[in-house]
Protein backbone atom coordinates (compact mmCIF):
# COMPACT_ATOMS: atom_id res chain seq x y z
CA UNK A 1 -4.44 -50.31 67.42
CA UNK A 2 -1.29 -50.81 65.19
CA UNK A 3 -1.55 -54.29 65.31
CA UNK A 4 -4.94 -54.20 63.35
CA UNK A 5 -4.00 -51.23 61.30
CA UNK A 6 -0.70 -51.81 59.68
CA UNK A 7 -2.34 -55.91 58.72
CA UNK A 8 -5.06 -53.78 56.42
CA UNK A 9 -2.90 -51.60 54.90
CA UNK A 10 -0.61 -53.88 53.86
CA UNK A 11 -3.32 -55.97 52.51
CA UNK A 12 -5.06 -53.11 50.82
CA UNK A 13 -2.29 -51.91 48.98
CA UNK A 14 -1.47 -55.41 47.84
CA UNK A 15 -4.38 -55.64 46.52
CA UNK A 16 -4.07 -52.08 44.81
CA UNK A 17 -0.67 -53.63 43.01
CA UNK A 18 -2.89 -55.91 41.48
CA UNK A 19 -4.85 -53.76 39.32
CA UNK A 20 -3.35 -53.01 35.75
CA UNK A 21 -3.60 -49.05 35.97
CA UNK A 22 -5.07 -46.42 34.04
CA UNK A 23 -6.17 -46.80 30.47
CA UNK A 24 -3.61 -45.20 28.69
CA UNK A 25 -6.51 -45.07 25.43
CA UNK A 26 -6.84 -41.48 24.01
CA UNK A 27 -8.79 -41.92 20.85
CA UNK A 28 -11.80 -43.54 22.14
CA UNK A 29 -13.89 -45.34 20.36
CA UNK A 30 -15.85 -44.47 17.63
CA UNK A 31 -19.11 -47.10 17.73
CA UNK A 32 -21.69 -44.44 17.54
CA UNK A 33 -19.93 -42.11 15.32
CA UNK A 34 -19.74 -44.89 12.32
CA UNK A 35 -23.09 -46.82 12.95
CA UNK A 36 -25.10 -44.95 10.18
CA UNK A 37 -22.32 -43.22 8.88
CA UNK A 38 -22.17 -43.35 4.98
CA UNK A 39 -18.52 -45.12 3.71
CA UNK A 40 -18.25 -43.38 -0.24
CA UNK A 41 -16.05 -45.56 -2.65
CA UNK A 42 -14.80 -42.70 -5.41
CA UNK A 43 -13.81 -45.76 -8.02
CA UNK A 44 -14.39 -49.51 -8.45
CA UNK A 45 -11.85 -51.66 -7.10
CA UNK A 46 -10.87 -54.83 -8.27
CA UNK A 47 -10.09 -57.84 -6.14
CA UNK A 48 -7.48 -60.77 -7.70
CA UNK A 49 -8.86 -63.87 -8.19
CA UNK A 50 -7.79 -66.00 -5.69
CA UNK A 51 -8.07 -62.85 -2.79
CA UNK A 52 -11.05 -61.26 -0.67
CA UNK A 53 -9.57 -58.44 0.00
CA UNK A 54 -7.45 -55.77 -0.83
CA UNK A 55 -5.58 -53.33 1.64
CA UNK A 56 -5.67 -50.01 1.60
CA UNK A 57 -2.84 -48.51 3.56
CA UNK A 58 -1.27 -44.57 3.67
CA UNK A 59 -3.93 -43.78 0.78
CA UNK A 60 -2.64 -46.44 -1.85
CA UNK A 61 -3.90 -49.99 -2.38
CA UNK A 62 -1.23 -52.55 -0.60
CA UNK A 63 -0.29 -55.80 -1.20
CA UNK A 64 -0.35 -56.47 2.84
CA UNK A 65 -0.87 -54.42 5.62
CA UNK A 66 2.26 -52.91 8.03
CA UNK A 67 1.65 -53.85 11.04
CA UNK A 68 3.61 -50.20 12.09
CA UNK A 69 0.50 -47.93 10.51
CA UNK A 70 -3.28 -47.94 10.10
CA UNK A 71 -5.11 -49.64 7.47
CA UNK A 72 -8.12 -49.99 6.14
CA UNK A 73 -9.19 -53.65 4.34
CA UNK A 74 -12.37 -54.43 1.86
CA UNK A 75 -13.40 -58.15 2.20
CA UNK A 76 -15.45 -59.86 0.42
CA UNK A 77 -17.67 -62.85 1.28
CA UNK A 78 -16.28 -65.80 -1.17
CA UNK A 79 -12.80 -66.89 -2.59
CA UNK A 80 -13.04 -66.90 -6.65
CA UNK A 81 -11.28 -67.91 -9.36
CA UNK A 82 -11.99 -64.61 -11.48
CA UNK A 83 -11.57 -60.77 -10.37
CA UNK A 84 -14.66 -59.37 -8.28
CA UNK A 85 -15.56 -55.81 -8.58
CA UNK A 86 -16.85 -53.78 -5.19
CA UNK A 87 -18.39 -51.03 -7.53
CA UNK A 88 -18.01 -47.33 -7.01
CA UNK A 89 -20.93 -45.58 -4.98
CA UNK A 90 -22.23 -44.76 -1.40
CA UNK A 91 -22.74 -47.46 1.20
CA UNK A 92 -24.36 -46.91 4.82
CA UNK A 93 -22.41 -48.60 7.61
CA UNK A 94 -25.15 -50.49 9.60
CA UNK A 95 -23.57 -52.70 12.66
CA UNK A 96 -19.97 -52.26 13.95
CA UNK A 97 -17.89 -54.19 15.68
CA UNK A 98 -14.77 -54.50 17.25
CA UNK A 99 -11.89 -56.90 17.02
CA UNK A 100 -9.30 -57.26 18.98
CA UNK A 101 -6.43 -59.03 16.63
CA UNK A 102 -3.18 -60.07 18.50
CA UNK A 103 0.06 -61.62 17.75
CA UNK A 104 2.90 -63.06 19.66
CA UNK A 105 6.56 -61.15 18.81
CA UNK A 106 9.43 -63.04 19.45
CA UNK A 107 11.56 -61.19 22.53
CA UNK A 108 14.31 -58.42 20.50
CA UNK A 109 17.41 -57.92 22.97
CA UNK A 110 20.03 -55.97 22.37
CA UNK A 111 23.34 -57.64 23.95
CA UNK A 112 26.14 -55.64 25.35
CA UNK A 113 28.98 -56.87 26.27
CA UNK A 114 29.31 -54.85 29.68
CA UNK A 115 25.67 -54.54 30.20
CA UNK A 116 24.75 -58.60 29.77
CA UNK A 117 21.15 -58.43 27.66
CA UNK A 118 18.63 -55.27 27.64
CA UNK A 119 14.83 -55.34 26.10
CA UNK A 120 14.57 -53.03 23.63
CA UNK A 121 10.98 -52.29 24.27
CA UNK A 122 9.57 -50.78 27.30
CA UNK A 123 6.76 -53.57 27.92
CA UNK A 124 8.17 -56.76 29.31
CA UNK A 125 4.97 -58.96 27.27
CA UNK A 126 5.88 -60.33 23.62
CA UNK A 127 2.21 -59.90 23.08
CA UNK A 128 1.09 -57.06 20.62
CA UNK A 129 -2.95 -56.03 20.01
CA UNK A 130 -4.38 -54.33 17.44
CA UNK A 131 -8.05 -53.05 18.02
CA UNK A 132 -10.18 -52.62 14.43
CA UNK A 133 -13.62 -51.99 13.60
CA UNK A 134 -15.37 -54.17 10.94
CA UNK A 135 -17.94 -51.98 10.29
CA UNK A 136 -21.04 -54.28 8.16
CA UNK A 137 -21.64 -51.57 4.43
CA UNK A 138 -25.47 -52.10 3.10
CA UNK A 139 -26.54 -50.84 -0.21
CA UNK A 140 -29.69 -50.37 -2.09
CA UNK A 141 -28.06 -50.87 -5.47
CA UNK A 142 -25.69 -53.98 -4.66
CA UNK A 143 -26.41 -57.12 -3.58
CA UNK A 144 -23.10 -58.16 -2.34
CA UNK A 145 -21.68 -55.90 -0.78
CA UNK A 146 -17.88 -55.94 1.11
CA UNK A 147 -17.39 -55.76 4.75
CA UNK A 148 -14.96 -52.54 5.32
CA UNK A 149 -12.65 -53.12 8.21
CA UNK A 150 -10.37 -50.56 9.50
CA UNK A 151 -7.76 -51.50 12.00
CA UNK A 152 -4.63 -49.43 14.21
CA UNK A 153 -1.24 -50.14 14.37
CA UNK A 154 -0.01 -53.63 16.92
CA UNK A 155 1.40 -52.08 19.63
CA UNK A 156 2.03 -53.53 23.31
CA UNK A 157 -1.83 -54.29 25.36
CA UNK A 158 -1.28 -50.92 27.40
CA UNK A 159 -0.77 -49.03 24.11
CA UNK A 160 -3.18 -50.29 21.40
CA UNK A 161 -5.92 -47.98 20.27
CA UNK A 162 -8.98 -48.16 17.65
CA UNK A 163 -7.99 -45.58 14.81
CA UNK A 164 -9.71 -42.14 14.77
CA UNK A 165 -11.21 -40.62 11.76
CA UNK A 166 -8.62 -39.09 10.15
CA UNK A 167 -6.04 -42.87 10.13
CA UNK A 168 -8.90 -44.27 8.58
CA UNK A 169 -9.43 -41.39 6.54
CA UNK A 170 -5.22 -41.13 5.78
CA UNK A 171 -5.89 -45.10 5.21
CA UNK A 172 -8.20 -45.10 2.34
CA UNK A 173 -6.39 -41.71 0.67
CA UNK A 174 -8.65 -40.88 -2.62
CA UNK A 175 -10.09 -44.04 -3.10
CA UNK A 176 -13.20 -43.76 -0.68
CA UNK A 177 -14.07 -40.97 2.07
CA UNK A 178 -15.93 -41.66 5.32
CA UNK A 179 -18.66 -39.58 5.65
CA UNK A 180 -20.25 -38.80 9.22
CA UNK A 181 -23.73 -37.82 9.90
């Protein structure tokens, strides 16, 4: 009997190393929640020639996004030589989606001389993810109208999240407000 036992146990828990463990996610996702919300812009914003979007980032408008913080982007369809207004005004969110945008950090070890090398970071992968939602804006009044994207901070695979509603909200600061239904 302990000849056939002690085989499947060792195979079942070798198996059971295999999984990844739990999703350590708390914010959820928020599909449902922004699919017919309404996304308010309080003031026109202009995009440089040359750009197709700007960044909005701890509730001012950012050259680039920190990878360290939630942000919040307005994109445009076309590159153009001239500035392009996204005009003031209330625009439904019809279809969301999310992204998954991930980048490749080179190894940072600390060295010590009695200690040889130690990772700094508790996840042994170089490999950091940031989940966003691109979240399609209709209008009645515009005919082309951005594409509002709103991402989390990188962090390690086990760690990234989708922002909740108030980074985005903290994001976009005065210049637009997310509005629920």
């Amino acid at each position: 009997m302990i000849r056939l036992v002690f085989p499947i146990l060792v195979t079942v828990l070798s198996l059971t190393a295999c999984q990844t463990g739990i999703n350590a996610r708390t914010g959820g996702t928020l599909f449902r929640v922004l699919a017919g919300a309404e996304f308010i812009l309080h003031q026109d914003i202009t995009i440089n020639p040359g750009r197709v979007r700007v960044i909005f980032q701890e509730g001012v408008l950012s050259p680039a996004a920190s990878e360290y913080q939630p942000h919040c982007e307005l994109e445009v369809r076309h590159i153009m030589d001239k500035p392009q207004i996204v005009p003031s005004g209330t625009y439904r969110i019809g279809k969301v989606r999310g992204i998954t945008h991930y980048v490749i950090r080179t190894d940072k070890k600390l060295m010590l001389a009695a200690l040889g090398d130690l990772n700094l970071a508790s996840d042994s992968s170089s490999e950091w993810y940031m989940h966003a939602y691109h979240m399609t804006l209709q209008s009645d009044l515009h005919d082309e109208v951005p594409t509002l994207i709103c991402g989390g901070a990188y962090n390690h695979p086990f760690y990234a999240d989708y922002p909740d509603m108030q980074a985005m909200q903290a994001a976009l600061g005065d210049y637009a407000t997310l509005k629920q239904h």
